[in-house]
C-alpha atoms as a PDB file:
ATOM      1  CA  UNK A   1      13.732  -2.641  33.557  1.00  0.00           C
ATOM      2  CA  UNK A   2      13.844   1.056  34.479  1.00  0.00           C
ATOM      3  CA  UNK A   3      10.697   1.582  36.755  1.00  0.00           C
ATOM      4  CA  UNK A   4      11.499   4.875  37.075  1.00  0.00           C
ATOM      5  CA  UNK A   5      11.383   5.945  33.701  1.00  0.00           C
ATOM      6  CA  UNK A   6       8.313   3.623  33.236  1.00  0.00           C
ATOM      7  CA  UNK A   7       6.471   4.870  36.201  1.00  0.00           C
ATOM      8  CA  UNK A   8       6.788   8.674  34.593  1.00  0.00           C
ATOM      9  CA  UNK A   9       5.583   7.021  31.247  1.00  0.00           C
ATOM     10  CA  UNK A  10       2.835   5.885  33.114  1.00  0.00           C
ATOM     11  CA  UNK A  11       1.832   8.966  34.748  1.00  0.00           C
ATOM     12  CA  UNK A  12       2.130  11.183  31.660  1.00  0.00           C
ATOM     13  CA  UNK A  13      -0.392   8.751  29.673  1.00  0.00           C
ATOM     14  CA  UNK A  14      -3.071   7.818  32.422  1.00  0.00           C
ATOM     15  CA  UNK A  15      -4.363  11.059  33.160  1.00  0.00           C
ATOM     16  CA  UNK A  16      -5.211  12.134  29.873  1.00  0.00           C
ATOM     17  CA  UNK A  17      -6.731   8.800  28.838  1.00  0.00           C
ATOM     18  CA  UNK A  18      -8.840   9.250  32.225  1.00  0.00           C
ATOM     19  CA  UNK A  19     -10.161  12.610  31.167  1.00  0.00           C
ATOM     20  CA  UNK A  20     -10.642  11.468  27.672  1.00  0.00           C
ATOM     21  CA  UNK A  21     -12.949   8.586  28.212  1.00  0.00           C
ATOM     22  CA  UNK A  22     -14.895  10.167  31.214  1.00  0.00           C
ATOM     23  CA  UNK A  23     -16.151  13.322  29.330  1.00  0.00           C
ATOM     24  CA  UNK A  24     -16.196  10.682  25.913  1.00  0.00           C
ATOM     25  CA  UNK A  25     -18.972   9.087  28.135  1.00  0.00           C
ATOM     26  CA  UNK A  26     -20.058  11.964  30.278  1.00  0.00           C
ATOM     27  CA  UNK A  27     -21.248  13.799  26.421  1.00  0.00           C
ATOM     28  CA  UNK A  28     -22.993  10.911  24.867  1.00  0.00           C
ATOM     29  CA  UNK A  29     -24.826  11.008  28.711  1.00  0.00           C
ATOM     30  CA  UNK A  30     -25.636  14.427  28.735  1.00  0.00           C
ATOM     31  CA  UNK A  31     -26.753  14.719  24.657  1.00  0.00           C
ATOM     32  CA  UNK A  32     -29.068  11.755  25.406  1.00  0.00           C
ATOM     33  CA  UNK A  33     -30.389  13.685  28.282  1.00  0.00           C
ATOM     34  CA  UNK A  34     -31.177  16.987  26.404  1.00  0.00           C
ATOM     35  CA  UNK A  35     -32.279  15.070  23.644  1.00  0.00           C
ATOM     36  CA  UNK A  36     -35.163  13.723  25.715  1.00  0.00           C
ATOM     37  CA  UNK A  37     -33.704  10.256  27.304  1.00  0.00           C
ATOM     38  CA  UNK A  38     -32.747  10.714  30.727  1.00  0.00           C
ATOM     39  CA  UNK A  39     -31.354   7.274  31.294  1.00  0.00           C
ATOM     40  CA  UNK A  40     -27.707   8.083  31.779  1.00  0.00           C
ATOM     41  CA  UNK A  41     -28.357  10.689  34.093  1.00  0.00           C
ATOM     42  CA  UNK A  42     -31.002   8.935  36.414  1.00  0.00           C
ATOM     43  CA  UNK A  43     -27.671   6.189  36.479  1.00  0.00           C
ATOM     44  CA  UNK A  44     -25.561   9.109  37.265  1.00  0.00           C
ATOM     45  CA  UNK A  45     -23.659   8.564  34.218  1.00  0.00           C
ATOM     46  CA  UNK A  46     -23.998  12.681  33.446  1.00  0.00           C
ATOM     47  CA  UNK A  47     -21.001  13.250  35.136  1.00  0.00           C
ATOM     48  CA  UNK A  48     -17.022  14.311  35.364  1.00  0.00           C
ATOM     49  CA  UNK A  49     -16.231  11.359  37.653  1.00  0.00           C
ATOM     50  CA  UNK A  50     -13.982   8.852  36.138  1.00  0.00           C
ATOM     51  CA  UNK A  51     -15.163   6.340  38.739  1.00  0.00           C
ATOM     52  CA  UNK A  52     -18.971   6.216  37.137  1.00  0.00           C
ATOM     53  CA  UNK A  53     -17.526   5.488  33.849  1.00  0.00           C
ATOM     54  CA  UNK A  54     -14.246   2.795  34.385  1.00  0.00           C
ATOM     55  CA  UNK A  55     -14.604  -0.401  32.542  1.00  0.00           C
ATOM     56  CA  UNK A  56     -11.911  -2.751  34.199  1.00  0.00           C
ATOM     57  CA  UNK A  57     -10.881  -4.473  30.491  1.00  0.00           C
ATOM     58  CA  UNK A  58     -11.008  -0.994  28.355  1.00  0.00           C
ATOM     59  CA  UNK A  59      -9.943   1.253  30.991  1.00  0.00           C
ATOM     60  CA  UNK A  60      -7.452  -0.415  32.667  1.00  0.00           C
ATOM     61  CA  UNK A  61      -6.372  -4.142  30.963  1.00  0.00           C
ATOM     62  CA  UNK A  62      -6.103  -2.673  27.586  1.00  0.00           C
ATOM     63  CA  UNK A  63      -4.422   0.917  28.371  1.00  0.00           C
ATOM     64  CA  UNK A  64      -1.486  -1.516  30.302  1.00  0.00           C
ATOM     65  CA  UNK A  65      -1.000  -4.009  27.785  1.00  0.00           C
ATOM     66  CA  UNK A  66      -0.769  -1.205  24.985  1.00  0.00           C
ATOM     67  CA  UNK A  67       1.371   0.513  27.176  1.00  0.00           C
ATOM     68  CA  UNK A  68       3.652  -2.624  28.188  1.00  0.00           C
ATOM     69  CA  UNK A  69       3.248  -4.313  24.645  1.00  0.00           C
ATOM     70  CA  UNK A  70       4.907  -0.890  23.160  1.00  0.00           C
ATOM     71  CA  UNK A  71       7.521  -0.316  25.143  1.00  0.00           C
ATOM     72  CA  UNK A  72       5.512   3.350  26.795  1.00  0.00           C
ATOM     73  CA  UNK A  73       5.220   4.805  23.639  1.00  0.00           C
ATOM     74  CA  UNK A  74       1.170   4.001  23.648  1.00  0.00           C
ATOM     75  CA  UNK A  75      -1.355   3.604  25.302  1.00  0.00           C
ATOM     76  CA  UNK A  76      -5.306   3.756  24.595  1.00  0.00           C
ATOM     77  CA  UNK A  77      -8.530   2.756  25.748  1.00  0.00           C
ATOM     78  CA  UNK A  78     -12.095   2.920  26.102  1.00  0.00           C
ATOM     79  CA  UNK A  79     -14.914   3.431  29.087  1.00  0.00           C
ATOM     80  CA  UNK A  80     -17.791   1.832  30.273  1.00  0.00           C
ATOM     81  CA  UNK A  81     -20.559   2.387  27.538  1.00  0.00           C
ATOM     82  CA  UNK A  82     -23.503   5.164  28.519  1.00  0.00           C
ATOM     83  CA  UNK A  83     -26.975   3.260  28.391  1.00  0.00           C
ATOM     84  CA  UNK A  84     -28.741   4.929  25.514  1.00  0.00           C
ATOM     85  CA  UNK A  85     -33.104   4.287  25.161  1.00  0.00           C
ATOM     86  CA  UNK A  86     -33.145   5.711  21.629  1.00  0.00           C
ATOM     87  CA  UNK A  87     -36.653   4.892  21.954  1.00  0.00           C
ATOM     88  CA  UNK A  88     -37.095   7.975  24.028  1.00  0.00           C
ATOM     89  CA  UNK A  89     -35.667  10.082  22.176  1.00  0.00           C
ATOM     90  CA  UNK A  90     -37.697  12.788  20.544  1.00  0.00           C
ATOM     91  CA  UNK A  91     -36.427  12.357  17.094  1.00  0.00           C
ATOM     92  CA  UNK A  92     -35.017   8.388  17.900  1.00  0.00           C
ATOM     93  CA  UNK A  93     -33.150   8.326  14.291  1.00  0.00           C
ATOM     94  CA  UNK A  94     -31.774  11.774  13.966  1.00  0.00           C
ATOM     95  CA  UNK A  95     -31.277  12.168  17.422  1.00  0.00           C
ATOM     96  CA  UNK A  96     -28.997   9.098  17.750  1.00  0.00           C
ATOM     97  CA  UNK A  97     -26.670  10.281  15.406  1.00  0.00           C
ATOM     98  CA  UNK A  98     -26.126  13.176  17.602  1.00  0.00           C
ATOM     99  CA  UNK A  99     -25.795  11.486  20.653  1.00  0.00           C
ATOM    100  CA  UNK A 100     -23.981   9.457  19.105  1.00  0.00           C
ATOM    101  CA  UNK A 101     -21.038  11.832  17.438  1.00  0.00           C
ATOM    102  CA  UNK A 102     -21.319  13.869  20.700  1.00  0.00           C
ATOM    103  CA  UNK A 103     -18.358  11.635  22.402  1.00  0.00           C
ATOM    104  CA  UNK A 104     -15.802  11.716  19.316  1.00  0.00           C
ATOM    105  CA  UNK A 105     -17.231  15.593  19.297  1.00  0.00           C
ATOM    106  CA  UNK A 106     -15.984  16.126  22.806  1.00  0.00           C
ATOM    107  CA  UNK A 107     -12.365  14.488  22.279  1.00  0.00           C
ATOM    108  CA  UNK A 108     -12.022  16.803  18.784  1.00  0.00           C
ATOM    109  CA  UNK A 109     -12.669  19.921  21.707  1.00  0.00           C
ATOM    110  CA  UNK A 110     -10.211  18.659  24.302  1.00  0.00           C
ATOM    111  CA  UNK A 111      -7.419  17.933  21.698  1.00  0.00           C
ATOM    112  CA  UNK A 112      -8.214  21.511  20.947  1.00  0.00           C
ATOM    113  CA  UNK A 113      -8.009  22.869  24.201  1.00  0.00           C
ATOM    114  CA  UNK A 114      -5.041  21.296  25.212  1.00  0.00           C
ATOM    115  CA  UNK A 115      -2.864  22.170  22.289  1.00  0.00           C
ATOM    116  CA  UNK A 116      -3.905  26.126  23.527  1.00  0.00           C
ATOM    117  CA  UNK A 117      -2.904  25.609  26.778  1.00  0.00           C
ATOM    118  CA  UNK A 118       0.681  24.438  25.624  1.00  0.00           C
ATOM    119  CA  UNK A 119       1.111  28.159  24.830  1.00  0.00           C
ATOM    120  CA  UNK A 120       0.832  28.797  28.755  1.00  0.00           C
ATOM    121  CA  UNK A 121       3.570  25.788  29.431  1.00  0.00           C
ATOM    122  CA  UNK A 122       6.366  28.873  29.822  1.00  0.00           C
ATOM    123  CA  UNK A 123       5.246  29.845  32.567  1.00  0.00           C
ATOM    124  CA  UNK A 124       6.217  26.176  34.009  1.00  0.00           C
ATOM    125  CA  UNK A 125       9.690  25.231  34.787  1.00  0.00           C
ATOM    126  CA  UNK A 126      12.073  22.301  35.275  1.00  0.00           C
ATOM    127  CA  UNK A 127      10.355  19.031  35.844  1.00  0.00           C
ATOM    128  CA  UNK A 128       6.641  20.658  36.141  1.00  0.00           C
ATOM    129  CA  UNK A 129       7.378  21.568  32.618  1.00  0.00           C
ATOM    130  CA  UNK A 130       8.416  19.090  31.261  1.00  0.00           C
ATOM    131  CA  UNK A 131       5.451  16.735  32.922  1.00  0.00           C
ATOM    132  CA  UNK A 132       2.712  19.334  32.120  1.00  0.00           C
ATOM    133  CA  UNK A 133       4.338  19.277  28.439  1.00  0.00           C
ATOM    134  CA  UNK A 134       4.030  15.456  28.106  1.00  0.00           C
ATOM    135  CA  UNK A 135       0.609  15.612  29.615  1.00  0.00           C
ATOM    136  CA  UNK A 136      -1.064  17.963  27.065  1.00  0.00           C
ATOM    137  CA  UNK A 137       0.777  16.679  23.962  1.00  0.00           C
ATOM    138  CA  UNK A 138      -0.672  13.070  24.970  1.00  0.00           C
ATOM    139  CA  UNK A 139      -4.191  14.424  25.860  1.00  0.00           C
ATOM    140  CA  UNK A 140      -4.024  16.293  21.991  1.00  0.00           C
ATOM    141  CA  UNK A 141      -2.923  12.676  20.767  1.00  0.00           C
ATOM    142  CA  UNK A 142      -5.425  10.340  22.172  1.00  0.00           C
ATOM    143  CA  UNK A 143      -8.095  12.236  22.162  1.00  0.00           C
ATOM    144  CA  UNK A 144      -7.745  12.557  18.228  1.00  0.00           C
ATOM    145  CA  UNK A 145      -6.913   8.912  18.611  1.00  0.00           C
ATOM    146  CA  UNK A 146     -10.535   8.074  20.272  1.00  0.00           C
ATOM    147  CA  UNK A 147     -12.405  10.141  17.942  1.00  0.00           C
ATOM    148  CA  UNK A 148     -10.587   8.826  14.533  1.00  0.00           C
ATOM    149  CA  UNK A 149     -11.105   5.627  16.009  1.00  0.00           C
ATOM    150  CA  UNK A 150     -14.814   5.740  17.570  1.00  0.00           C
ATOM    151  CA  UNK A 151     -16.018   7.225  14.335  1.00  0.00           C
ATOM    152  CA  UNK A 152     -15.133   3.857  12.599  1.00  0.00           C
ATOM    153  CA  UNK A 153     -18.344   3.234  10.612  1.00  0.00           C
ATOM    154  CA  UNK A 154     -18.390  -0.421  12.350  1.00  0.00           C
ATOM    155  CA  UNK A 155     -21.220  -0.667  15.046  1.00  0.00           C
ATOM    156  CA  UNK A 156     -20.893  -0.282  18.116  1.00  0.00           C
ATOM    157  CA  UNK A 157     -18.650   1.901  17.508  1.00  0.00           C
ATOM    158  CA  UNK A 158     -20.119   5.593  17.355  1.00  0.00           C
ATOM    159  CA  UNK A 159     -19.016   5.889  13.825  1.00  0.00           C
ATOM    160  CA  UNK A 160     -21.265   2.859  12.946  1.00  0.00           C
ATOM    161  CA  UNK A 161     -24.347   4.275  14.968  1.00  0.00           C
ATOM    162  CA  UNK A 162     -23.974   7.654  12.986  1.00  0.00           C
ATOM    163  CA  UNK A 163     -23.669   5.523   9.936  1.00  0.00           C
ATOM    164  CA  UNK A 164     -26.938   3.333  10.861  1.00  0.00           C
ATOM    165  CA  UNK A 165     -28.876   6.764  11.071  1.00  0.00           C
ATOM    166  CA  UNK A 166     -27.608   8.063   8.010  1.00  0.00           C
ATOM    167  CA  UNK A 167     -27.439   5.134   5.594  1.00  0.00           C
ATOM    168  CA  UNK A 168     -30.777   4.162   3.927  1.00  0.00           C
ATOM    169  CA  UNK A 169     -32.389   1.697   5.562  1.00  0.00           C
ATOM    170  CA  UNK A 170     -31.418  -0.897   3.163  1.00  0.00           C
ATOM    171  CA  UNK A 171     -27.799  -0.108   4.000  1.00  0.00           C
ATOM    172  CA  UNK A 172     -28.388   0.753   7.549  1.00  0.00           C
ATOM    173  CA  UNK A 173     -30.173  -2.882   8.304  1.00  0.00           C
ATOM    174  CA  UNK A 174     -27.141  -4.941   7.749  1.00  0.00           C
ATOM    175  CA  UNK A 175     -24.772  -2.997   9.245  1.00  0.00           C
ATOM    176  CA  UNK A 176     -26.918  -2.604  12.435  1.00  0.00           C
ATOM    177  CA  UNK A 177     -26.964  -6.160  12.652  1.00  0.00           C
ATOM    178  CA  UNK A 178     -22.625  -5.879  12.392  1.00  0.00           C
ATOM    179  CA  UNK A 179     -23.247  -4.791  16.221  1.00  0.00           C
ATOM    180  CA  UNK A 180     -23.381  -8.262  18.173  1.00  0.00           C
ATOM    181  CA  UNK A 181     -19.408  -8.804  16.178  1.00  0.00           C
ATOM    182  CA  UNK A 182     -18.373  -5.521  15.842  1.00  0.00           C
ATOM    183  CA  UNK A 183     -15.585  -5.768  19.514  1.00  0.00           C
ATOM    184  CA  UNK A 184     -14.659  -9.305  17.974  1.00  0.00           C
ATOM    185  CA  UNK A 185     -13.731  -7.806  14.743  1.00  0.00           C
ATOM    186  CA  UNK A 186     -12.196  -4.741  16.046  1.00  0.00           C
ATOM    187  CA  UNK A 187     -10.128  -7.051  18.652  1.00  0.00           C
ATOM    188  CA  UNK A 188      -9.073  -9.226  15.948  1.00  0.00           C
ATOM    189  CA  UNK A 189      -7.629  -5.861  13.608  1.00  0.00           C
ATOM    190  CA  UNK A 190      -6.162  -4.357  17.095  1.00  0.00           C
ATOM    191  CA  UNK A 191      -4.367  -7.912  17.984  1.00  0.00           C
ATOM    192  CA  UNK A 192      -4.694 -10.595  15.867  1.00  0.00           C
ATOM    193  CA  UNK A 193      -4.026  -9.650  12.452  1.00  0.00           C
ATOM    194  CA  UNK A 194      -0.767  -7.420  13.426  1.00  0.00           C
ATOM    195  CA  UNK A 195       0.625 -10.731  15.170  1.00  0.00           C
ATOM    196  CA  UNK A 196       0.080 -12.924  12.093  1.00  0.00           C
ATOM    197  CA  UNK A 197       1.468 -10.412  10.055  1.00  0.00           C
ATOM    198  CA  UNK A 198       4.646 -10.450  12.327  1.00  0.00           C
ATOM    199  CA  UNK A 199       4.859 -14.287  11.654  1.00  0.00           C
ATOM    200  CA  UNK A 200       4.698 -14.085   8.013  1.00  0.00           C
ATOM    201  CA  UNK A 201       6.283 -11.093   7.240  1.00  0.00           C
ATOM    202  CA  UNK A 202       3.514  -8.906   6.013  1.00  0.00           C
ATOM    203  CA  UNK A 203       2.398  -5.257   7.438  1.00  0.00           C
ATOM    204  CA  UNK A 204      -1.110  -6.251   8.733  1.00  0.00           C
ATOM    205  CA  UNK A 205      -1.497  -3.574  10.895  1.00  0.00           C
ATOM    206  CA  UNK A 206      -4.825  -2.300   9.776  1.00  0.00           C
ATOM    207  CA  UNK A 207      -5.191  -0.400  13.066  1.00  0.00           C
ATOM    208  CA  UNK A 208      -2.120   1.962  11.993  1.00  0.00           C
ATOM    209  CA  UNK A 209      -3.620   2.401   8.417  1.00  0.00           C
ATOM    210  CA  UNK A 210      -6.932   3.625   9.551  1.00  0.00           C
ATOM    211  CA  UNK A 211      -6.250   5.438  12.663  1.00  0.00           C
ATOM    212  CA  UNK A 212      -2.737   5.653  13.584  1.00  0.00           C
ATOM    213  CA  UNK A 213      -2.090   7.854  10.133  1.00  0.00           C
ATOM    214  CA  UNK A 214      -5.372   9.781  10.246  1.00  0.00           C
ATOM    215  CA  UNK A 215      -4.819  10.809  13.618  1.00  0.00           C
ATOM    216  CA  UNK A 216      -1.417  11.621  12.827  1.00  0.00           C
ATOM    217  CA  UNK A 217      -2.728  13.869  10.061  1.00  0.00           C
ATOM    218  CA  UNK A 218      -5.232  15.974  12.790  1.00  0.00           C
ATOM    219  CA  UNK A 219      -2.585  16.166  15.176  1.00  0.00           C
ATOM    220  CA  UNK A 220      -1.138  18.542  12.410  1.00  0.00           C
ATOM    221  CA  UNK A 221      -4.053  20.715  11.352  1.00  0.00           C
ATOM    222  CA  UNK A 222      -4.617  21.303  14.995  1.00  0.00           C
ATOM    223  CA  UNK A 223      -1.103  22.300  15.948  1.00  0.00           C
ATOM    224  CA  UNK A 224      -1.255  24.667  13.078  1.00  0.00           C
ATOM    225  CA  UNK A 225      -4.642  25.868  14.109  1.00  0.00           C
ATOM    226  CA  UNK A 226      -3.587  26.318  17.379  1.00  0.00           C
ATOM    227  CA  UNK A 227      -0.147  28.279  16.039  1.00  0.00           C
ATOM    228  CA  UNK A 228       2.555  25.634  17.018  1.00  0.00           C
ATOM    229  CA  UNK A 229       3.315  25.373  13.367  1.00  0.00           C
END
């Protein structure tokens, strides 16, 4: 195995996924907050530290065995979850849907920022460069990854929490209750399905479908909004 080559992989991929999940969590924290529950930040989960936010399976276990299982061409995850009393909010059904779209909201901004600041990567040189370079093109891809992918209308995803305070309430019942299964079932289209579609011979990879090639699509628009195209 080349370790070298796998240990730049590594460290090309884990600091944007760090920044991406901390301020994922750190703006669902601080919408909450100005929206009238102060929860997150009385935990001190209002914040740019990556060590308030870690979740050991979706912040380290799954990033690795993405990253591993790939061969270093991916790598994703997810953070520890920002207590929410939607019960304190002012307005507890509009103002979830906020606080809830305000962590997919924050990835859309970083994947924006760092495609401008890949106009500044001539100033660089040699292997800074060429680092820097990997390191903004991967923050652009997974954070349009994480918010394609946490706006999902399948609670607990965010998606599925602006869905439940959208939908009617006849709508918005049943899929609330979706919340208890919703990890199990997006586990089982991450993992499960793509494996038994490997063993049979059939593309199962719902994943891909639904946020590999819409995030692929975004990564476009914002290139050419950002004039790389």
């Amino acid at each position: 195995m080349d370790w070298q080559g796998m240990a730049l992989t590594v460290s090309v991929w884990v600091l944007p996924v760090l920044i991406a999940v901390t301020l994922h969590e750190a703006a669902h924290g601080w919408a909450a907050w100005r929206l009238g529950d102060d929860t997150a930040y009385r935990m001190g989960r209002v914040t740019f530290n990556p060590l308030r936010h870690i979740d050991l399976f979706g912040t380290v276990l799954l990033p690795a065995l993405l990253l591993f299982g790939s061969g270093g061409r991916m790598m994703f995850g997810f953070a520890k979850p920002v207590p929410v009393n939607f019960g304190a909010l002012r307005r507890p059904r509009r103002d979830m849907v906020l606080v809830a779209a305000a962590g997919p909201g924050s990835n859309l901004i970083i994947a924006v920022v760092s495609a401008l600041l890949m106009h500044a990567l001539p100033m660089l040189s040699g292997d800074v460069y060429q680092w820097v370079g990997y390191n903004l093109v991967n923050s652009v891809r997974i954070n349009l990854l994480l918010c394609v992918f946490n706006m999902l209308p399948m609670p607990p995803l965010d998606g599925g929490r602006v869905a439940v305070g959208i939908l009617p309430p006849a709508l918005a019942r049943p899929l609330a209750r979706l919340e208890r299964a919703g990890f199990l079932i997006i586990l089982t289209a991450i993992f499960i399905l793509p494996w038994v579609g490997d063993k049979l011979g059939v593309d199962l990879n719902v994943f891909w479908w639904l946020v590999g090639v819409p995030t692929e699509y975004l990564m476009k628009i914002v290139f050419t909004l950002t004039g790389h195209f």
